[in-house]
PDB file of N, CA and C in Angstrom:
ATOM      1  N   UNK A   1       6.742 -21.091  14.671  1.00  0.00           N
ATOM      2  CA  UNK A   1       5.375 -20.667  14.786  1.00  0.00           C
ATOM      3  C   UNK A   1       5.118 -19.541  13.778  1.00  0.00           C
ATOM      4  N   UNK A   2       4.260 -19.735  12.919  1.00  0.00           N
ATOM      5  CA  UNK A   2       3.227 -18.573  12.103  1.00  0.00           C
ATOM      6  C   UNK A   2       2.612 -17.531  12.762  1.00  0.00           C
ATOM      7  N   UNK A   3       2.746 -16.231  12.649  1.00  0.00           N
ATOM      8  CA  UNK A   3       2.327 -15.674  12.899  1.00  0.00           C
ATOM      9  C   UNK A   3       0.832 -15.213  11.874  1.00  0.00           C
ATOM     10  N   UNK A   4      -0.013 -14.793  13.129  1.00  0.00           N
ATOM     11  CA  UNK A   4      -1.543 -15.065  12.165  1.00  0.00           C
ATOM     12  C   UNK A   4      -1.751 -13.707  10.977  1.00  0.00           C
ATOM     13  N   UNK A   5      -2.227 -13.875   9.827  1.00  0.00           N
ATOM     14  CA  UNK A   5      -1.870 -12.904   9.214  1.00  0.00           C
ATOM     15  C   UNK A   5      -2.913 -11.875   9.501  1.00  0.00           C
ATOM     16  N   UNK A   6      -2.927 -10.624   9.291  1.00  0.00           N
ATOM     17  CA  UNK A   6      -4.304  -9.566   9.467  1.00  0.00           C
ATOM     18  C   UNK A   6      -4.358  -9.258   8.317  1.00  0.00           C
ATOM     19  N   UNK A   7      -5.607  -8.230   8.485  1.00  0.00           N
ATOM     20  CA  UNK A   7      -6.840  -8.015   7.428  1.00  0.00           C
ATOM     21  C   UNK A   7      -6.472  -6.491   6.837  1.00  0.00           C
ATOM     22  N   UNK A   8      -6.312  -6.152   6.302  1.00  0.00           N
ATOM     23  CA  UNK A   8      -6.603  -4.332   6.010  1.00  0.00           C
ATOM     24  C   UNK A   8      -7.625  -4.054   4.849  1.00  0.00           C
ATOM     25  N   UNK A   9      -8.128  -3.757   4.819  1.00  0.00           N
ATOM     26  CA  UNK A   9      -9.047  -2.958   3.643  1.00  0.00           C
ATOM     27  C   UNK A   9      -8.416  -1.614   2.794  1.00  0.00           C
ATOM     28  N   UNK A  10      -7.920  -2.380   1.615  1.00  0.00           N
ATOM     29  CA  UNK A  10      -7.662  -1.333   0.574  1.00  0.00           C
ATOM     30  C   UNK A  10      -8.469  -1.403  -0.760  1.00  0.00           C
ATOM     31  N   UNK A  11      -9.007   0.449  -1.265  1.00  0.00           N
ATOM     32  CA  UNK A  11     -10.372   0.552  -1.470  1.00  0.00           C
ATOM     33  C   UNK A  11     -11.523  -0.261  -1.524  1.00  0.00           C
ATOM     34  N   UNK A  12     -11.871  -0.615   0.214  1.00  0.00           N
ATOM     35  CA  UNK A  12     -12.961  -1.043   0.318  1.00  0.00           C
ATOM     36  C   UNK A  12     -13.004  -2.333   0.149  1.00  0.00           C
ATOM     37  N   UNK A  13     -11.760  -3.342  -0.271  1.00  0.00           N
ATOM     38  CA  UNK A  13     -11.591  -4.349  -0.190  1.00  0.00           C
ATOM     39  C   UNK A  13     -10.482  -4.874   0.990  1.00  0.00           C
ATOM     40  N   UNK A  14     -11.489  -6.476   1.089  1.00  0.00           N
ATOM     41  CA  UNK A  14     -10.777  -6.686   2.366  1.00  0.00           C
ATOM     42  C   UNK A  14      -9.253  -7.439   1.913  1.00  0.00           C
ATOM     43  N   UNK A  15      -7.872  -7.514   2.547  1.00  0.00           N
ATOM     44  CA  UNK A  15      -7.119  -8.148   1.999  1.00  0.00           C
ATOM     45  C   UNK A  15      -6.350  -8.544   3.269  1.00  0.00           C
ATOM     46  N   UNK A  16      -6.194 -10.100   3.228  1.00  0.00           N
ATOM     47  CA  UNK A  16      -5.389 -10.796   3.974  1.00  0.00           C
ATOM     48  C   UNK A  16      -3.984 -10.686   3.733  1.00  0.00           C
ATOM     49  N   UNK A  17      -3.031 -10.601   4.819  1.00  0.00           N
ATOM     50  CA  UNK A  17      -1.520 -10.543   4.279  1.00  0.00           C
ATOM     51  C   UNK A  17      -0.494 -10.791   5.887  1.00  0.00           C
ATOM     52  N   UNK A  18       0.815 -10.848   5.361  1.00  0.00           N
ATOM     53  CA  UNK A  18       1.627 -11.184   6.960  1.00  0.00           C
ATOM     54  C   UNK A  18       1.501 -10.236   7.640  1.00  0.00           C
ATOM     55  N   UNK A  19       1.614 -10.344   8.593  1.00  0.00           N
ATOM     56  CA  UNK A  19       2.026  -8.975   9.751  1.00  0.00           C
ATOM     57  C   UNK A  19       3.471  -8.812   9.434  1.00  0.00           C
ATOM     58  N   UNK A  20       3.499  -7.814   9.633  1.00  0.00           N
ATOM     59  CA  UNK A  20       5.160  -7.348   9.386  1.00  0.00           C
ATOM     60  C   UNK A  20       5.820  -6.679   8.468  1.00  0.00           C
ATOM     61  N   UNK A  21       5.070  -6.935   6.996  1.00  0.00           N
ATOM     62  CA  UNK A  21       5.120  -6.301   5.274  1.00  0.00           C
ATOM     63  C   UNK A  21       4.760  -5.203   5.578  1.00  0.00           C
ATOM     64  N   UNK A  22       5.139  -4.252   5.350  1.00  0.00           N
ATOM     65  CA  UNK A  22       4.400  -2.540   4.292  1.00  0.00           C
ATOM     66  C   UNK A  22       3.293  -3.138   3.765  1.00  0.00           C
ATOM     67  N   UNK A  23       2.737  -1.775   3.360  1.00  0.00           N
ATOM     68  CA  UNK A  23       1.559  -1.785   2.673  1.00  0.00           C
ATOM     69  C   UNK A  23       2.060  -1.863   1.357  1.00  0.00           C
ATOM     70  N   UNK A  24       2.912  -1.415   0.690  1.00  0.00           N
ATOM     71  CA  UNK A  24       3.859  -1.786  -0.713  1.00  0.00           C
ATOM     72  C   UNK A  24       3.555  -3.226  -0.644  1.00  0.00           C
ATOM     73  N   UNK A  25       4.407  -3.824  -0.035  1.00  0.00           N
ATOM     74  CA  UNK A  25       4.506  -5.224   0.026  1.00  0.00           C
ATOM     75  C   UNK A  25       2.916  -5.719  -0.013  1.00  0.00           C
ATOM     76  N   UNK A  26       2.048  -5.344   0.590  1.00  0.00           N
ATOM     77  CA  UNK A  26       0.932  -6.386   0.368  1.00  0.00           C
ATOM     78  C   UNK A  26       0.381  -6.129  -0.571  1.00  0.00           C
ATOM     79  N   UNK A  27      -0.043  -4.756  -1.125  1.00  0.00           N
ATOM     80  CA  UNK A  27      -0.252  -4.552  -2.807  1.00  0.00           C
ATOM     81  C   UNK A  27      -0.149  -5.195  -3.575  1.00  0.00           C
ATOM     82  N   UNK A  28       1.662  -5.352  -3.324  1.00  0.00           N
ATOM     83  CA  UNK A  28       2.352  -5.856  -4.691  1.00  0.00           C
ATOM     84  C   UNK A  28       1.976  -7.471  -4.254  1.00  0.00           C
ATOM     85  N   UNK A  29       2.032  -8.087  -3.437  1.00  0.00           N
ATOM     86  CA  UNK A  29       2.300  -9.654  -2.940  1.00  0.00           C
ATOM     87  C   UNK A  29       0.662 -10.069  -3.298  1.00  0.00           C
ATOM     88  N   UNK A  30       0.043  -9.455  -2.372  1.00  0.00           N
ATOM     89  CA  UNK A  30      -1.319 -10.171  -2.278  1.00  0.00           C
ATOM     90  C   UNK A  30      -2.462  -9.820  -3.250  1.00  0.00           C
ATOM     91  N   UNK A  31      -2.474  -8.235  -3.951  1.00  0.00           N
ATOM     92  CA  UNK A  31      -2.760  -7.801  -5.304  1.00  0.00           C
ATOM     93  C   UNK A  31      -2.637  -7.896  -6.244  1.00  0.00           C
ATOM     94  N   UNK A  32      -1.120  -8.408  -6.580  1.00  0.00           N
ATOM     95  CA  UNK A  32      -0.255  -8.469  -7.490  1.00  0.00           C
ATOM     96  C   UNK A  32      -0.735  -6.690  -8.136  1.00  0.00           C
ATOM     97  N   UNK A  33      -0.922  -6.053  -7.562  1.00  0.00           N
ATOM     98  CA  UNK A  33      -0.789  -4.655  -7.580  1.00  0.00           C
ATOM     99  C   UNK A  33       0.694  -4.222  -8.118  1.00  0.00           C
ATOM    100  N   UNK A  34       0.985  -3.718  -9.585  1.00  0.00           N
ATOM    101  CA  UNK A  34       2.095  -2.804 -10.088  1.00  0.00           C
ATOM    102  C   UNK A  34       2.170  -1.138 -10.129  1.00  0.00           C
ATOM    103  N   UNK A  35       1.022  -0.636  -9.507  1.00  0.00           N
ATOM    104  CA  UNK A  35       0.363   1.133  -9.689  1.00  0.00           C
ATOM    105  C   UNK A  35      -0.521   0.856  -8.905  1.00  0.00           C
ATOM    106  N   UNK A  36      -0.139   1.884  -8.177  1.00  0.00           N
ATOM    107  CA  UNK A  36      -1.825   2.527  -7.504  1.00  0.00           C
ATOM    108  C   UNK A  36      -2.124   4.267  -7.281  1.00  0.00           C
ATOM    109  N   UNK A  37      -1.407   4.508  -7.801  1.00  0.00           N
ATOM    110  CA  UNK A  37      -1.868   5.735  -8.555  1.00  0.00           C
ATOM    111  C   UNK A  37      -1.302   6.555  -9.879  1.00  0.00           C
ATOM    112  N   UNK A  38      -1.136   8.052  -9.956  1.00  0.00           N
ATOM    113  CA  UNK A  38      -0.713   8.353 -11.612  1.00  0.00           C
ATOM    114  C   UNK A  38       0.037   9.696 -10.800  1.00  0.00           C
ATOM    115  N   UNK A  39       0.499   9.720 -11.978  1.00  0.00           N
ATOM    116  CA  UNK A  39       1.584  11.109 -11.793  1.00  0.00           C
ATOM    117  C   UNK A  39       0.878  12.492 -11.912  1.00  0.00           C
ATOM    118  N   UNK A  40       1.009  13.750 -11.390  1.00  0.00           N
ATOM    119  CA  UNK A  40      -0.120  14.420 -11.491  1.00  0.00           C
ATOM    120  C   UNK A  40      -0.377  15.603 -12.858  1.00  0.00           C
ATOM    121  N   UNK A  41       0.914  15.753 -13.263  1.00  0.00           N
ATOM    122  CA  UNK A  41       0.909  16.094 -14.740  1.00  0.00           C
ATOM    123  C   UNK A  41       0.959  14.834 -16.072  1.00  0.00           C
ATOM    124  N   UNK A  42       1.709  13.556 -15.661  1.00  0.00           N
ATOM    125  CA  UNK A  42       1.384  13.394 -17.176  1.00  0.00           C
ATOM    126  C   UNK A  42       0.146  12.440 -17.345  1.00  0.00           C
ATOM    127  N   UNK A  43       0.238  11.725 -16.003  1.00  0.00           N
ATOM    128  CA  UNK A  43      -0.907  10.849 -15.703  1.00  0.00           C
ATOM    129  C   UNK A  43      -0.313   9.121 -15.603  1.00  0.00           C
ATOM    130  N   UNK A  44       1.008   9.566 -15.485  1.00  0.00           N
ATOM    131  CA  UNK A  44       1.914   7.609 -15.504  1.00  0.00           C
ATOM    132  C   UNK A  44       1.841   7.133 -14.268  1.00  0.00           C
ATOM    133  N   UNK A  45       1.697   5.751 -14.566  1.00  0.00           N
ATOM    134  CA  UNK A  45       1.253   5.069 -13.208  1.00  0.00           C
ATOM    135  C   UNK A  45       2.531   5.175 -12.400  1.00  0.00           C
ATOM    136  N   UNK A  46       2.332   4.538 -10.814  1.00  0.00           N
ATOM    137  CA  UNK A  46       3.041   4.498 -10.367  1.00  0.00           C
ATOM    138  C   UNK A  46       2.687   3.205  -9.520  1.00  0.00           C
ATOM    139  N   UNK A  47       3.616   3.045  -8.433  1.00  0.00           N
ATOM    140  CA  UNK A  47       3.680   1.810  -7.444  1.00  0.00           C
ATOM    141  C   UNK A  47       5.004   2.006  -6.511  1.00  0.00           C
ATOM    142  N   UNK A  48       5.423   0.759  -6.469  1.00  0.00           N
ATOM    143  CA  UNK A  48       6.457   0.607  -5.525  1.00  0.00           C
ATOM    144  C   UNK A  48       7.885   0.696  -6.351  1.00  0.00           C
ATOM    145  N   UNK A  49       8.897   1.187  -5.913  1.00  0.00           N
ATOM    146  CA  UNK A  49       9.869   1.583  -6.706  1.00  0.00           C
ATOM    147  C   UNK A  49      11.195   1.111  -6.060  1.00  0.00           C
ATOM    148  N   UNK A  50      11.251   2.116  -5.203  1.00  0.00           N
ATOM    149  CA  UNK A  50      12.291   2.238  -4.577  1.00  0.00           C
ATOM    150  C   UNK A  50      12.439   1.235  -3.353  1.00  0.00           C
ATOM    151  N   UNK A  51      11.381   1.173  -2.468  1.00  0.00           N
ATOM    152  CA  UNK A  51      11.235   0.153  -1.218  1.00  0.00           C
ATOM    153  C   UNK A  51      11.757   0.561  -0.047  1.00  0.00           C
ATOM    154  N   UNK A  52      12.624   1.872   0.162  1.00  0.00           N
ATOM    155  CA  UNK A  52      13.179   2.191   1.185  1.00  0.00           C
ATOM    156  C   UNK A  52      13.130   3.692   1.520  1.00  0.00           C
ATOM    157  N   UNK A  53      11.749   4.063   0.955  1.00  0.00           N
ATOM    158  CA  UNK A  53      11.033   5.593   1.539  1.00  0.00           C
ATOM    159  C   UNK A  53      12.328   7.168   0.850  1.00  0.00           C
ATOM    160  N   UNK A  54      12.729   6.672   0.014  1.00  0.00           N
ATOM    161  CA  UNK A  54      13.920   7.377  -0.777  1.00  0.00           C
ATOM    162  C   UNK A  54      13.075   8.072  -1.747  1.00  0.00           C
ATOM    163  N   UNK A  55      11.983   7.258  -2.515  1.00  0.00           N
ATOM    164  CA  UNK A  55      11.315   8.168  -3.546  1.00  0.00           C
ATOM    165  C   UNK A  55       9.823   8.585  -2.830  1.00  0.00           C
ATOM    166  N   UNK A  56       8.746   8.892  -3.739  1.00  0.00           N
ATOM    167  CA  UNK A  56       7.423   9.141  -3.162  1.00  0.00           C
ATOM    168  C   UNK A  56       6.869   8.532  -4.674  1.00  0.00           C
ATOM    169  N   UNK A  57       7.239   7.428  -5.159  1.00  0.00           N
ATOM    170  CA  UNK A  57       5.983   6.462  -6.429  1.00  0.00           C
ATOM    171  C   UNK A  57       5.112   5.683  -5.301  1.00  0.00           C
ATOM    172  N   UNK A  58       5.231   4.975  -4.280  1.00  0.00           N
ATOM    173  CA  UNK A  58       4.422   4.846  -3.771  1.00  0.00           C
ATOM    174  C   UNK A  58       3.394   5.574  -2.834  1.00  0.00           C
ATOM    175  N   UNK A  59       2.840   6.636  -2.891  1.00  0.00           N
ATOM    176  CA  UNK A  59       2.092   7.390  -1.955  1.00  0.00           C
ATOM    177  C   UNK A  59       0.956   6.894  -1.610  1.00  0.00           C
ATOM    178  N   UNK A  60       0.235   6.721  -0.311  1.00  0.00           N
ATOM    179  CA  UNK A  60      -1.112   6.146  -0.356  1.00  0.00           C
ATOM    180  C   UNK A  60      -1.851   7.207   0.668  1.00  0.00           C
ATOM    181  N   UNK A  61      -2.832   6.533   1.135  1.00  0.00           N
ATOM    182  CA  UNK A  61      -3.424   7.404   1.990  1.00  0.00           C
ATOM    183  C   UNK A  61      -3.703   6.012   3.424  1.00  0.00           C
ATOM    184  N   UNK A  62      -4.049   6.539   4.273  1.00  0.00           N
ATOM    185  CA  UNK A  62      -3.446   5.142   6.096  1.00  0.00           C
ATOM    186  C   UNK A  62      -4.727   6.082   6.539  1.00  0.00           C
ATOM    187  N   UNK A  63      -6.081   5.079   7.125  1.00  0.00           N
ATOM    188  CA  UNK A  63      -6.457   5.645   8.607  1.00  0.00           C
ATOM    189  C   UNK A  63      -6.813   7.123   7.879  1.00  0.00           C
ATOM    190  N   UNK A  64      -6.878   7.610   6.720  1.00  0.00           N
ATOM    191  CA  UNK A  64      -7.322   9.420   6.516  1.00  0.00           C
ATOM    192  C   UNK A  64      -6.275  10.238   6.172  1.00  0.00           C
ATOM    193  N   UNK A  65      -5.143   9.616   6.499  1.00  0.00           N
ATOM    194  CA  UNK A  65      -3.525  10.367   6.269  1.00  0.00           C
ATOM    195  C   UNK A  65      -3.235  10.359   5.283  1.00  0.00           C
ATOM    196  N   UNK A  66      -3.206  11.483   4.352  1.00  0.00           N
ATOM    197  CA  UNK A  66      -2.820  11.622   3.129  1.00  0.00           C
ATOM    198  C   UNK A  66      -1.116  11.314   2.703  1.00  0.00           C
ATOM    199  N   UNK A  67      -0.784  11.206   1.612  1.00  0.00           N
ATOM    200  CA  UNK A  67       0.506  11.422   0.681  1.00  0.00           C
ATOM    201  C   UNK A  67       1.544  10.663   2.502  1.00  0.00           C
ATOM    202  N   UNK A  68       1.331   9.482   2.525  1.00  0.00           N
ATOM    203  CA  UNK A  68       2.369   8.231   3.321  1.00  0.00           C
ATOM    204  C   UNK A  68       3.007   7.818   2.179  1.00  0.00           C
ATOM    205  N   UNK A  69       4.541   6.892   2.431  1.00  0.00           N
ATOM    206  CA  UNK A  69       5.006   6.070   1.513  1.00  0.00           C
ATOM    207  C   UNK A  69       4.664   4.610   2.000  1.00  0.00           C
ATOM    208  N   UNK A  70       3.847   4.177   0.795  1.00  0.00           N
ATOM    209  CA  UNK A  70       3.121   2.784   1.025  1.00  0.00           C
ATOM    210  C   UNK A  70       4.586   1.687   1.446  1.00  0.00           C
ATOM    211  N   UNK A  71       5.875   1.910   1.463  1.00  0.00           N
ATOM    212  CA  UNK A  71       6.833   1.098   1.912  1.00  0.00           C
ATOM    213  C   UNK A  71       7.558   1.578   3.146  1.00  0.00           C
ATOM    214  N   UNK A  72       7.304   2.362   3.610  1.00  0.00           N
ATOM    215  CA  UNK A  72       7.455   2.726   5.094  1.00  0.00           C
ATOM    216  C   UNK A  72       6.549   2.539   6.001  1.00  0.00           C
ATOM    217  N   UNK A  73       4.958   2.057   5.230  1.00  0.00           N
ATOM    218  CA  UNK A  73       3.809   1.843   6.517  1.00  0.00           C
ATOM    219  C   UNK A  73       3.664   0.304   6.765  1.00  0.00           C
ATOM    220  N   UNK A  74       4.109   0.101   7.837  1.00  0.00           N
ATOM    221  CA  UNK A  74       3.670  -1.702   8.228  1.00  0.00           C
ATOM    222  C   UNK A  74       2.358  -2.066   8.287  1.00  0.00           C
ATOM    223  N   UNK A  75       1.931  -2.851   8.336  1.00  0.00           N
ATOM    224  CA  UNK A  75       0.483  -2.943   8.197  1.00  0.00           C
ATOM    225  C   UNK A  75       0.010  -3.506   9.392  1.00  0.00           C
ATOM    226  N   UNK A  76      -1.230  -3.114   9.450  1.00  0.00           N
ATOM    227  CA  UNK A  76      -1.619  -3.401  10.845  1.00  0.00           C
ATOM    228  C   UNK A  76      -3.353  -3.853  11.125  1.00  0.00           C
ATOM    229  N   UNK A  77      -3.506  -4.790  11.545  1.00  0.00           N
ATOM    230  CA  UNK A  77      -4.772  -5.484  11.477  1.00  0.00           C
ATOM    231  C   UNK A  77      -5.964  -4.044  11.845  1.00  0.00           C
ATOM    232  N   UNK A  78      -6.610  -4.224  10.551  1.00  0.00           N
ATOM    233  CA  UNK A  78      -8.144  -3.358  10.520  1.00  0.00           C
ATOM    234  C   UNK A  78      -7.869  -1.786   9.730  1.00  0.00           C
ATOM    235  N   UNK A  79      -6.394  -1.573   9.215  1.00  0.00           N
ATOM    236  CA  UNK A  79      -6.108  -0.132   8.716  1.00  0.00           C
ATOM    237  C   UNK A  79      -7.251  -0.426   7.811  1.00  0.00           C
ATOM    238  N   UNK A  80      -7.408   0.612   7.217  1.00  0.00           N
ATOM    239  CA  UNK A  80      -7.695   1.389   6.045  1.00  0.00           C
ATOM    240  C   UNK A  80      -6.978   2.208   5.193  1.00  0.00           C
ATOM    241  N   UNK A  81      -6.573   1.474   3.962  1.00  0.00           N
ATOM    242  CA  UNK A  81      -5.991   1.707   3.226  1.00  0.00           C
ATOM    243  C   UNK A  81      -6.855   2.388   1.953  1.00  0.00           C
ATOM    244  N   UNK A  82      -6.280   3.476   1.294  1.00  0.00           N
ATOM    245  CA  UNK A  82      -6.920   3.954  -0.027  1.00  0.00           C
ATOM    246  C   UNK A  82      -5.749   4.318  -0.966  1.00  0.00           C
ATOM    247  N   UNK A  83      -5.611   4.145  -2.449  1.00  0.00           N
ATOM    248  CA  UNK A  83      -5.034   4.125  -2.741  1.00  0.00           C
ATOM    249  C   UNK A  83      -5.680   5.392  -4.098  1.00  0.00           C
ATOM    250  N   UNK A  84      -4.907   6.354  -5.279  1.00  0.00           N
ATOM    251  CA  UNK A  84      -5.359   6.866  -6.514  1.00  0.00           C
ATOM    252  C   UNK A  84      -6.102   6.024  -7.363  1.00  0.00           C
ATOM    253  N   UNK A  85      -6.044   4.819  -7.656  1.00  0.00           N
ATOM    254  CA  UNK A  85      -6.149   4.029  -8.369  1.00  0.00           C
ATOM    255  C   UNK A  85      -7.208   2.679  -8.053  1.00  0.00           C
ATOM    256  N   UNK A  86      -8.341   2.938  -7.427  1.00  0.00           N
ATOM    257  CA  UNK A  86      -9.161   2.273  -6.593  1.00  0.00           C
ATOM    258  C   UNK A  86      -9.817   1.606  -7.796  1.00  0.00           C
TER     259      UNK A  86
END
């Protein structure tokens, strides 16, 4: 059995994806998202890197919660996701 996939909205767009992925994971999977934001001195993109909450290239913002690692947050039908790079 499939589990049904949910919805999250990242900037303001709606995006279908599995239950169960990070928000990394649906970026990268269902965006084909490589950056979603920049470094704060030189200005280099960033994204998903590491995958196991070891670095901070993925930072996003969840629900209003600033500086999360987009591969430690599971996703969850109706978040709100925002990302640097909208």
């Amino acid at each position: 059995m499939t589990a049904k996939p949910v919805t999250i909205t990242v900037d303001g767009e709606s995006v279908r994806t599995e239950p169960g992925r990070s928000v990394a994971a649906a970026l990268t999977l269902e965006q084909q998202r490589t950056a979603w934001r920049n470094t704060r001195f030189n200005q280099e993109p960033r994204g998903l890197f590491c995958g196991i909450g070891a670095c901070f290239d993925c930072l996003i913002t969840v629900d209003g919660t600033p500086g999360l690692r987009g591969c430690m947050v599971q996703v969850e039908d109706g978040m709100s996701v925002e990302t640097d790079k909208s």
